[in-house]
N, C-alpha and C. Protein backbone atom coordinates (compact mmCIF):
# COMPACT_ATOMS: atom_id res chain seq x y z
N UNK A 1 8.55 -43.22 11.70
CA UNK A 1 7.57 -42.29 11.16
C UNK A 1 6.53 -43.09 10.36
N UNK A 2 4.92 -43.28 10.67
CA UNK A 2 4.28 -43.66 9.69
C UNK A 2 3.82 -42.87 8.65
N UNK A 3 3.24 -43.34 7.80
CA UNK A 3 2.85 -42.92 6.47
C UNK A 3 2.42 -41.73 6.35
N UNK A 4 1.18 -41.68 7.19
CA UNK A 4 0.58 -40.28 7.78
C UNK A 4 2.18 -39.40 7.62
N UNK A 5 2.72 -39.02 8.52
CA UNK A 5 3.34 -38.65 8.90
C UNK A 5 4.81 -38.36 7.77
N UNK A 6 5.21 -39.35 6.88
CA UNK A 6 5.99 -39.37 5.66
C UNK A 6 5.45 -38.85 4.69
N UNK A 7 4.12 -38.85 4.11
CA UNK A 7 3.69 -38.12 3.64
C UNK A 7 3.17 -36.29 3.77
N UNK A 8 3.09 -36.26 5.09
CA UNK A 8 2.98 -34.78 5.83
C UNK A 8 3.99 -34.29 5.52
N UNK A 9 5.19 -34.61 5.25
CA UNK A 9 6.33 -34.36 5.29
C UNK A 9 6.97 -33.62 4.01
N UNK A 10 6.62 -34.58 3.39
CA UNK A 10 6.86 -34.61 1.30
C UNK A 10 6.08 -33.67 1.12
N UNK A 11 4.90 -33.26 1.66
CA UNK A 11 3.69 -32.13 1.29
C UNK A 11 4.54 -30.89 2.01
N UNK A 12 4.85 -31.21 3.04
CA UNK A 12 5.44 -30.02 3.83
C UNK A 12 7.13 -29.07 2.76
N UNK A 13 7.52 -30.17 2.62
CA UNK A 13 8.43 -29.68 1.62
C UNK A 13 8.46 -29.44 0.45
N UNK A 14 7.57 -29.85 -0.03
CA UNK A 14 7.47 -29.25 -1.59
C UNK A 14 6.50 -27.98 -1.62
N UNK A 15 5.77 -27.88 -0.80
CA UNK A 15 5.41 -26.52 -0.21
C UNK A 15 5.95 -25.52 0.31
N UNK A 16 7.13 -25.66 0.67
CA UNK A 16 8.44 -24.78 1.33
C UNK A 16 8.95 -24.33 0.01
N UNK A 17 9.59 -25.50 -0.67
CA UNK A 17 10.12 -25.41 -2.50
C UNK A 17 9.37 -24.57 -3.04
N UNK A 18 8.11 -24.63 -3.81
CA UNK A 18 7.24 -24.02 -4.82
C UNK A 18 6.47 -23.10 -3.99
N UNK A 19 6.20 -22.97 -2.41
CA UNK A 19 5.41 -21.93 -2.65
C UNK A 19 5.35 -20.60 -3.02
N UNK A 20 6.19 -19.82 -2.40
CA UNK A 20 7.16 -18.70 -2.76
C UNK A 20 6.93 -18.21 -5.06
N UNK A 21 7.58 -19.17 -5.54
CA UNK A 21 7.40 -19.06 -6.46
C UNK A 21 6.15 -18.99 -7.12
N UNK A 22 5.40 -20.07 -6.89
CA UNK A 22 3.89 -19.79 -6.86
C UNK A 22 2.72 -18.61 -6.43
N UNK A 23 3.49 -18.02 -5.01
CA UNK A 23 3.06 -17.25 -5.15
C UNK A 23 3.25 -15.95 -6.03
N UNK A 24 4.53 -15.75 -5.89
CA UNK A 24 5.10 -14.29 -6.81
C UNK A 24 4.62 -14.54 -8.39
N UNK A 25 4.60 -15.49 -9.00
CA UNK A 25 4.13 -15.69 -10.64
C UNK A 25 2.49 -15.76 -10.36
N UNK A 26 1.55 -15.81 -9.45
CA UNK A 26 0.29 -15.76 -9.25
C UNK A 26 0.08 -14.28 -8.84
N UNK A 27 0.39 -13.66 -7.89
CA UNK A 27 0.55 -12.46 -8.02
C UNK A 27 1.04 -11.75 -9.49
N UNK A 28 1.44 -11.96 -10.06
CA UNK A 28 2.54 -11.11 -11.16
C UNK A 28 0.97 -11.51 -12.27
N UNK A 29 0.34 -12.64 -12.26
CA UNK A 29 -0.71 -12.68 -13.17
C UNK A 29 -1.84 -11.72 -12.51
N UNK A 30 -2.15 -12.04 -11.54
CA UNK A 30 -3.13 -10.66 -11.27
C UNK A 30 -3.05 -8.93 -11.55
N UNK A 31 -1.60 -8.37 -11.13
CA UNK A 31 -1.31 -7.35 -11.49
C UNK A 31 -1.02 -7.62 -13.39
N UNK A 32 -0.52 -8.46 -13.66
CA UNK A 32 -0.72 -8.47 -15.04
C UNK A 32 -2.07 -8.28 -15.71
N UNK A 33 -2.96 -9.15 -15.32
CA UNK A 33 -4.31 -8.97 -16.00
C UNK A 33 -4.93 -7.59 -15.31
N UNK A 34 -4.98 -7.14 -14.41
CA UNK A 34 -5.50 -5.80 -13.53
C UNK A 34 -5.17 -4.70 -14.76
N UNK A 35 -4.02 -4.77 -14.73
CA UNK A 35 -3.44 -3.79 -15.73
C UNK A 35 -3.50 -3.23 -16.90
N UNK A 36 -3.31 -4.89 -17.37
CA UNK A 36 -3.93 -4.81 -18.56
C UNK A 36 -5.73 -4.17 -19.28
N UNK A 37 -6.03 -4.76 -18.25
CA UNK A 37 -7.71 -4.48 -18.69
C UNK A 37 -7.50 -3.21 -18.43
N UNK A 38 -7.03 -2.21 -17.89
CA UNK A 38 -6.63 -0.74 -17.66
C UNK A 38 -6.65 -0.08 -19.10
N UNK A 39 -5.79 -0.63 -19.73
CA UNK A 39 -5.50 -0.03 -21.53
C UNK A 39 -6.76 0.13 -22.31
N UNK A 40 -7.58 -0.71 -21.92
CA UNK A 40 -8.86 -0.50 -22.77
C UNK A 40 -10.27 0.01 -22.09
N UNK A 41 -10.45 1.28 -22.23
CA UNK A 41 -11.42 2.08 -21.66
C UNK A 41 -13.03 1.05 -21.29
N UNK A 42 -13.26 0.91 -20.19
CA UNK A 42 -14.64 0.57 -19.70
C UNK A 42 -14.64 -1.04 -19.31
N UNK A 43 -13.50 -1.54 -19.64
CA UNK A 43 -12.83 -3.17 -19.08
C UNK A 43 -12.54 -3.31 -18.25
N UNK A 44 -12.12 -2.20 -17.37
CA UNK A 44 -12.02 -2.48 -15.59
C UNK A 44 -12.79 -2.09 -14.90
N UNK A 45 -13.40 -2.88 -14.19
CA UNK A 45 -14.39 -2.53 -12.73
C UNK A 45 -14.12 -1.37 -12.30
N UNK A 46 -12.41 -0.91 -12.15
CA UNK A 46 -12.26 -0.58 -10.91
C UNK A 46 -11.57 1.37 -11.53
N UNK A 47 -11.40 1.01 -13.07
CA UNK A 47 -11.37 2.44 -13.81
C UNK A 47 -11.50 3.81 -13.13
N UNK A 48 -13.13 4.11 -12.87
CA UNK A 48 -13.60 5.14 -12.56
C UNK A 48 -13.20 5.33 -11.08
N UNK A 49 -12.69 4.56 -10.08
CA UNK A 49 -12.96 4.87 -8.97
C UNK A 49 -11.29 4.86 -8.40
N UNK A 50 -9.93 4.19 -9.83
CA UNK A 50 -9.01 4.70 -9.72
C UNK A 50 -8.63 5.92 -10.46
N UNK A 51 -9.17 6.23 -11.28
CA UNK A 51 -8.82 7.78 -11.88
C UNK A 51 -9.51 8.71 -11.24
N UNK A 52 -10.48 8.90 -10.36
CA UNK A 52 -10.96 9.27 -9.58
C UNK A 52 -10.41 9.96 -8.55
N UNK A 53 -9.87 8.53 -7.38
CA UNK A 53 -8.81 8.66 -6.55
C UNK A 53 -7.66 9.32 -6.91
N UNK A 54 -7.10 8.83 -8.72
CA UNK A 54 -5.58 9.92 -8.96
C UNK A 54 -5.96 11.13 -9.15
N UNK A 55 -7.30 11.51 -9.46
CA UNK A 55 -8.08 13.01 -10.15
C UNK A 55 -7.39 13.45 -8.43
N UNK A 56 -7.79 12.82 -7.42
CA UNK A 56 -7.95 13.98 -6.33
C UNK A 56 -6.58 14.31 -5.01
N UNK A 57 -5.58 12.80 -5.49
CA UNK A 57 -4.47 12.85 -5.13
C UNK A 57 -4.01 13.63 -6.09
N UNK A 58 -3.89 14.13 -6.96
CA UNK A 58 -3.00 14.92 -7.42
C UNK A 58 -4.03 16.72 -7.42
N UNK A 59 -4.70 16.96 -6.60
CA UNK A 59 -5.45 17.55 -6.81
C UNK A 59 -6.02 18.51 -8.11
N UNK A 60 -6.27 17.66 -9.08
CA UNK A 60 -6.90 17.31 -10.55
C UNK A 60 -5.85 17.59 -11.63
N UNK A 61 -4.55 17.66 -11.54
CA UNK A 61 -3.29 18.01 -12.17
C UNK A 61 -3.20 16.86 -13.10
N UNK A 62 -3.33 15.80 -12.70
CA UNK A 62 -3.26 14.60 -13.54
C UNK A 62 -5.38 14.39 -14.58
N UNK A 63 -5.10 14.18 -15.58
CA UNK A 63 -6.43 14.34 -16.36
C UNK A 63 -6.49 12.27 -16.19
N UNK A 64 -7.94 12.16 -16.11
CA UNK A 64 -8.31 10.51 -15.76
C UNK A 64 -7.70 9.52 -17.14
N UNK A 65 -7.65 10.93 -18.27
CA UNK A 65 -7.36 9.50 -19.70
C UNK A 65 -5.47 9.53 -19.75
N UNK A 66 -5.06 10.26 -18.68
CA UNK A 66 -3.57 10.20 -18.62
C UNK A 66 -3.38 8.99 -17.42
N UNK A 67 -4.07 9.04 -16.18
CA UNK A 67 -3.76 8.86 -15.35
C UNK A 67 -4.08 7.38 -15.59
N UNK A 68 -5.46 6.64 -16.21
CA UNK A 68 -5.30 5.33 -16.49
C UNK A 68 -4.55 5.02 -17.12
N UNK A 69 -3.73 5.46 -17.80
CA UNK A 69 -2.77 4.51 -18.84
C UNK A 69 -1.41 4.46 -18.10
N UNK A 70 -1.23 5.51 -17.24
CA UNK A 70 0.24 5.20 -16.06
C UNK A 70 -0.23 4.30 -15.50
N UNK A 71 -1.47 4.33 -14.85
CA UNK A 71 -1.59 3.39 -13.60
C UNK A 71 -1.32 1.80 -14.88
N UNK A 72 -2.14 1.91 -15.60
CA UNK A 72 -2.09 0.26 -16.52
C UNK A 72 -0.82 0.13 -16.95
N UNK A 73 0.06 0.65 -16.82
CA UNK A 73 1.71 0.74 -17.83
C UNK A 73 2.37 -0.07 -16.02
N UNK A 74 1.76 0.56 -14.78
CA UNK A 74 2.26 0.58 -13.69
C UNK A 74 2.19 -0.80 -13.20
N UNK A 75 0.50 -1.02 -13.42
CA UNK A 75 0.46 -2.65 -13.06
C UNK A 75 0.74 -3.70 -14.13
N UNK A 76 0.81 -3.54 -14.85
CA UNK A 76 1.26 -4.79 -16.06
C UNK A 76 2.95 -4.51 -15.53
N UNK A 77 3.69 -3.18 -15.76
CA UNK A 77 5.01 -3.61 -14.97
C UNK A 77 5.02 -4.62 -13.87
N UNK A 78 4.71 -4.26 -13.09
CA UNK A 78 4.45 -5.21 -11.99
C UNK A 78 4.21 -6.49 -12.13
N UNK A 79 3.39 -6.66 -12.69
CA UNK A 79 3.07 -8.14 -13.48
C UNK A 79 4.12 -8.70 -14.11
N UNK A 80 4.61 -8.40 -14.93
CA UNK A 80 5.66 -9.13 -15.34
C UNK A 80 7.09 -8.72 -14.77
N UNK A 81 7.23 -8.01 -13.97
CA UNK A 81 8.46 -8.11 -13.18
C UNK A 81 8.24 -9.84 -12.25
N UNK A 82 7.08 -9.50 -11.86
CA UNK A 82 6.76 -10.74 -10.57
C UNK A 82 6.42 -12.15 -11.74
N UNK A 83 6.11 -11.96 -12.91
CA UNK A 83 5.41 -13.17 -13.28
C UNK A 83 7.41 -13.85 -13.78
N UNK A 84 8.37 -12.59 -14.01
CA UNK A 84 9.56 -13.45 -14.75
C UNK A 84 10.63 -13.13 -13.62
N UNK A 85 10.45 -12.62 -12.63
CA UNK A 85 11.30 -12.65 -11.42
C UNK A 85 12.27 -11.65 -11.27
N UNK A 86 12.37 -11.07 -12.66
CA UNK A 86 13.83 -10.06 -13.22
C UNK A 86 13.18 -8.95 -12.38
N UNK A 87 14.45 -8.14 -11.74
CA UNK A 87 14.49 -6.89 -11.04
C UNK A 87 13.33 -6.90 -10.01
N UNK A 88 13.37 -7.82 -9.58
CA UNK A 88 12.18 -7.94 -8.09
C UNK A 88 12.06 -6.95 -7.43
N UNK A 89 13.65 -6.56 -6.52
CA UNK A 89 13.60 -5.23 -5.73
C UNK A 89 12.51 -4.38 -6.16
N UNK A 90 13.03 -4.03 -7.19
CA UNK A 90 12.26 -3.24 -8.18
C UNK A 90 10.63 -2.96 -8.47
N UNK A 91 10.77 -4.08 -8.76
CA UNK A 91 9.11 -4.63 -9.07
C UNK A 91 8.35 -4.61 -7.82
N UNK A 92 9.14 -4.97 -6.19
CA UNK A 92 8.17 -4.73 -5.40
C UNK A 92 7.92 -3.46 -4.58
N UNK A 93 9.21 -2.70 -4.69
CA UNK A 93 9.06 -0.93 -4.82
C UNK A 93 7.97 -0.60 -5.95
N UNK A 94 7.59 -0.81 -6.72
CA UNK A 94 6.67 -0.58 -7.61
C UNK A 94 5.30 -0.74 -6.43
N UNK A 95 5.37 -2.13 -6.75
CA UNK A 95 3.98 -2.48 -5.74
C UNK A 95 3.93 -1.77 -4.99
N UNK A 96 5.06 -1.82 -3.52
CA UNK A 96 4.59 -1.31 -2.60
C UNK A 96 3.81 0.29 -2.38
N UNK A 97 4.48 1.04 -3.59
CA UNK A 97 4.64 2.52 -3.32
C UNK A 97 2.94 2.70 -3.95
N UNK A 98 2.49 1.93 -4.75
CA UNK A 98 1.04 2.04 -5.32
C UNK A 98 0.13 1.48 -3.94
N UNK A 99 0.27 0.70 -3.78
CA UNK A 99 -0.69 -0.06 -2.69
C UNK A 99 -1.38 1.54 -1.52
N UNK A 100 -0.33 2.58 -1.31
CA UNK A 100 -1.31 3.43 -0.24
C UNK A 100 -2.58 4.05 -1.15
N UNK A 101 -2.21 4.29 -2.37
CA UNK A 101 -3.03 4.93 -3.64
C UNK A 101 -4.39 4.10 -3.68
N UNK A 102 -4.09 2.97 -3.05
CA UNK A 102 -5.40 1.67 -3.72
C UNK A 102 -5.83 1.74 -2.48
N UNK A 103 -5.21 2.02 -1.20
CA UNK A 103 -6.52 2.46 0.12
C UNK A 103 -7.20 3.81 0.40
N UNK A 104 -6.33 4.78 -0.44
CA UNK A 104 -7.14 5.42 -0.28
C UNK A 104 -8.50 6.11 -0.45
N UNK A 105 -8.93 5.40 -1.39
CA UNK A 105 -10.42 5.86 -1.51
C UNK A 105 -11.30 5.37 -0.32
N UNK A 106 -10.91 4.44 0.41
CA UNK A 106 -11.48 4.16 1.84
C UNK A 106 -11.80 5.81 2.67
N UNK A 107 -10.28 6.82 2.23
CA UNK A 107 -11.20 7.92 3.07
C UNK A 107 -11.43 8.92 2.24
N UNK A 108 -11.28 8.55 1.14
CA UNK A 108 -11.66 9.66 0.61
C UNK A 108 -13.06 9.20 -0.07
N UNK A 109 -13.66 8.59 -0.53
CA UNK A 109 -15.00 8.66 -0.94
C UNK A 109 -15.72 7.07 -0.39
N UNK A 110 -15.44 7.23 1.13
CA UNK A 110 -16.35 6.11 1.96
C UNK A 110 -17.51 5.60 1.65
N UNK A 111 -18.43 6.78 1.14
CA UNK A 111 -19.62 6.55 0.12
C UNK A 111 -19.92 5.65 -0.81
N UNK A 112 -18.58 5.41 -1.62
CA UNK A 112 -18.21 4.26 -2.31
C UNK A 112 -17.63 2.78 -1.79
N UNK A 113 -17.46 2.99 -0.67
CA UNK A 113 -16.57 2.05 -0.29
C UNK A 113 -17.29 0.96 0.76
N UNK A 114 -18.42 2.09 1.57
CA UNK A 114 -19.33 1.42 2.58
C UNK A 114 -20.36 1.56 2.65
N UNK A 115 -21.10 -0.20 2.39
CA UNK A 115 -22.65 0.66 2.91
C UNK A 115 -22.82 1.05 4.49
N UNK A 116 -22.64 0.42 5.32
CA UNK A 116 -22.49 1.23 6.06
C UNK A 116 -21.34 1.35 6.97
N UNK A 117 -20.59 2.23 8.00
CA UNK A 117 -19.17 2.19 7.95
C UNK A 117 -19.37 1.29 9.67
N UNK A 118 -18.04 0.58 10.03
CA UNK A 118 -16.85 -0.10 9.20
C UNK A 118 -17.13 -0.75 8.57
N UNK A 119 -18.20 -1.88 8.89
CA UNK A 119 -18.45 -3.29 8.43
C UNK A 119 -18.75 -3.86 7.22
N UNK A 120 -19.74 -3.08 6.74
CA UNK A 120 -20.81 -3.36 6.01
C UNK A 120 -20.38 -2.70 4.58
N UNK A 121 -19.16 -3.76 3.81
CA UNK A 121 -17.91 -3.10 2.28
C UNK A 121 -19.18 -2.95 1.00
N UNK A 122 -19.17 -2.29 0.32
CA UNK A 122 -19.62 -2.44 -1.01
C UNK A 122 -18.70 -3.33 -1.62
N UNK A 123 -18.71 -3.31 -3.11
CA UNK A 123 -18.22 -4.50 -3.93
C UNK A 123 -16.93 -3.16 -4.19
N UNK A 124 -16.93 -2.44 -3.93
CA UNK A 124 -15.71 -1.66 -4.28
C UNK A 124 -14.77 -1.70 -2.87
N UNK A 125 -15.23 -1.69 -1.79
CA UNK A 125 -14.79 -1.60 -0.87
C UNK A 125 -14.00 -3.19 -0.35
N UNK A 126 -14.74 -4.33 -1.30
CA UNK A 126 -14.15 -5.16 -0.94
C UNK A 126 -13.13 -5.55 -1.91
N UNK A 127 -13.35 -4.89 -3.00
CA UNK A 127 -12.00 -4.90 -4.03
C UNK A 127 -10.82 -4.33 -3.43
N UNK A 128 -10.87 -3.53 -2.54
CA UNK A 128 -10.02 -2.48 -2.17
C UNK A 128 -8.83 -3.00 -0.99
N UNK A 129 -10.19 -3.97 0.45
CA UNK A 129 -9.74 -4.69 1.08
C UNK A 129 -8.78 -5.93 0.63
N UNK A 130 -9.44 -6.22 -0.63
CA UNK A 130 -8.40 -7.51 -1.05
C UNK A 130 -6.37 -6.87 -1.10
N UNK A 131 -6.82 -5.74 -0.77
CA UNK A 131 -5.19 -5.67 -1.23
C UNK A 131 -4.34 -5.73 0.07
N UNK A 132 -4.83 -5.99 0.86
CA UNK A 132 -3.96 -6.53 2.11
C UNK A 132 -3.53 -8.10 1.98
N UNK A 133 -4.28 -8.91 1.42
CA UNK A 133 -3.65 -9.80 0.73
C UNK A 133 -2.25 -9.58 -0.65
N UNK A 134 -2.47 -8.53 -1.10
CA UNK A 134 -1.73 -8.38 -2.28
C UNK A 134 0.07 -8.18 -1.47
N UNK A 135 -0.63 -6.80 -0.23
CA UNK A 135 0.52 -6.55 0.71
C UNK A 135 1.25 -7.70 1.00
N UNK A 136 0.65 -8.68 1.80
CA UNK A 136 1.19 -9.86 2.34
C UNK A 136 2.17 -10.91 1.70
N UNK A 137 1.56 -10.99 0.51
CA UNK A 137 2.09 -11.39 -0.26
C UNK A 137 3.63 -11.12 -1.17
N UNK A 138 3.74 -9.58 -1.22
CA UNK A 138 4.59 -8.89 -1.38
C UNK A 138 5.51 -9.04 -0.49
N UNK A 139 5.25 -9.01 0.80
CA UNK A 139 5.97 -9.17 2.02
C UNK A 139 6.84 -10.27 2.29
N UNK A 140 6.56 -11.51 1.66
CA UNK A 140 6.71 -12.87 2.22
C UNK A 140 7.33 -13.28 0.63
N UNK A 141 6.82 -12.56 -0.43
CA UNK A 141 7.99 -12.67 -1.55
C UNK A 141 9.34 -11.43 -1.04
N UNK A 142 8.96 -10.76 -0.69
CA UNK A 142 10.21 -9.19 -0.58
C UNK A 142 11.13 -10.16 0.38
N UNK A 143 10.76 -11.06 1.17
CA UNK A 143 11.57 -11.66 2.64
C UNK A 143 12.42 -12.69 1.64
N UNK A 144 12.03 -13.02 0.04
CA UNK A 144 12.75 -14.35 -0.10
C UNK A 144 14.08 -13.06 -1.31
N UNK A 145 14.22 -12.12 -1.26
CA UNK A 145 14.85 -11.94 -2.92
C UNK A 145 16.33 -11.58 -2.41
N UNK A 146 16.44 -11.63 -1.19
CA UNK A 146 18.48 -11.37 -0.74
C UNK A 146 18.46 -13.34 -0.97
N UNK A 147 18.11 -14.24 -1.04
CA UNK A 147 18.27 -15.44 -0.82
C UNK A 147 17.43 -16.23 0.47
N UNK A 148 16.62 -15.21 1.21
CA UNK A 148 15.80 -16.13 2.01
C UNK A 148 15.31 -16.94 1.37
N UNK A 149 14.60 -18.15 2.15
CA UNK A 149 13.46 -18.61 1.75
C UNK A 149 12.43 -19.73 2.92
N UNK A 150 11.38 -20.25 2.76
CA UNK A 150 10.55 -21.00 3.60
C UNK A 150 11.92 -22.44 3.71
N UNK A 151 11.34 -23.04 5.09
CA UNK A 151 12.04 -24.09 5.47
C UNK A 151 10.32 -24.92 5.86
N UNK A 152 10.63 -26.32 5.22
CA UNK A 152 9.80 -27.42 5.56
C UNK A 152 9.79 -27.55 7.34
N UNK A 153 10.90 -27.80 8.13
CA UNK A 153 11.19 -28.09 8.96
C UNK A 153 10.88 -26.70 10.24
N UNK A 154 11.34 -26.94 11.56
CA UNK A 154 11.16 -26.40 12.43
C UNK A 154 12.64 -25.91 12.62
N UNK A 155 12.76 -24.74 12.66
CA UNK A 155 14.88 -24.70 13.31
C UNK A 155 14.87 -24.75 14.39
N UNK A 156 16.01 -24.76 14.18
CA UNK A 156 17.02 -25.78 15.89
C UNK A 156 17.53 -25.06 16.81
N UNK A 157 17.41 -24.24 17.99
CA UNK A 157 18.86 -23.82 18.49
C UNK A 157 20.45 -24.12 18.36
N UNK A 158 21.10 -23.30 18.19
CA UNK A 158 22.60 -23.53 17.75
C UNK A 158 23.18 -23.36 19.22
């Protein structure tokens, strides 16, 4: 094996090791800070257009100065479930069950979401899209918490 190649290797595996972790404590800081800025009225971008969305999923039963402080209690949980690893299951039932809540303003107020439809996202619409990354992520941490995890290597037939 040359160098090239010994070194590809050492990168390949310590990338197998830390990524996983890296990702779930990088995630766990985003929903941490998301959240947080939630608690304090007019600090999140994304405020009006999630109390909004809960105003009309709950068809207006939930009031917007109730409904931001669940949703911010919801994602800072999240955050630090993922940023300290404790009760994962948990923490990514959390995630997951919020994530349809965060697409739906795609149909419910498209207006906001597109300038023009499909293509063409507003800055809300592309906040919104980012959470298929958030999904993925969830996914590929949810695959490691029975004891999976990434392998450096290629497996073998047995």
């Amino acid at each position: 094996m040359n160098r090239f190649e010994q070194f590809d290797a050492r990168l390949t595996e310590w990338a197998a090791f830390t990524g996983v972790p890296f990702l779930r404590i990088s995630l766990g800081i985003v929903f941490f800070w998301f959240g947080m800025l939630k608690f304090f009225p007019g600090l999140s971008p994304a405020e009006t257009l999630a109390t909004d969305t809960i105003r009309v999923m709950t068809f207006g039963i939930v009031e917007p100065y109730v409904s931001i402080i669940i949703l911010a209690a919801w994602e800072t949980l999240i955050g630090i479930g993922l940023i300290t690893g404790r009760a994962l299951r948990a923490t990514l039932l959390l995630l997951f069950l919020q994530m349809p809540g965060t697409i739906t303003p795609m149909v419910i107020f498209p207006d906001l979401c597109f300038q023009s439809i499909p293509f063409d996202l507003t800055i809300e619409g592309q906040y919104i899209v980012k959470n298929l990354v958030l999904v993925a992520a969830g996914i590929v941490i949810g695959a490691t918490v029975r004891g999976g995890r990434l392998t450096a290597n290629e497996a073998t037939d047995a």
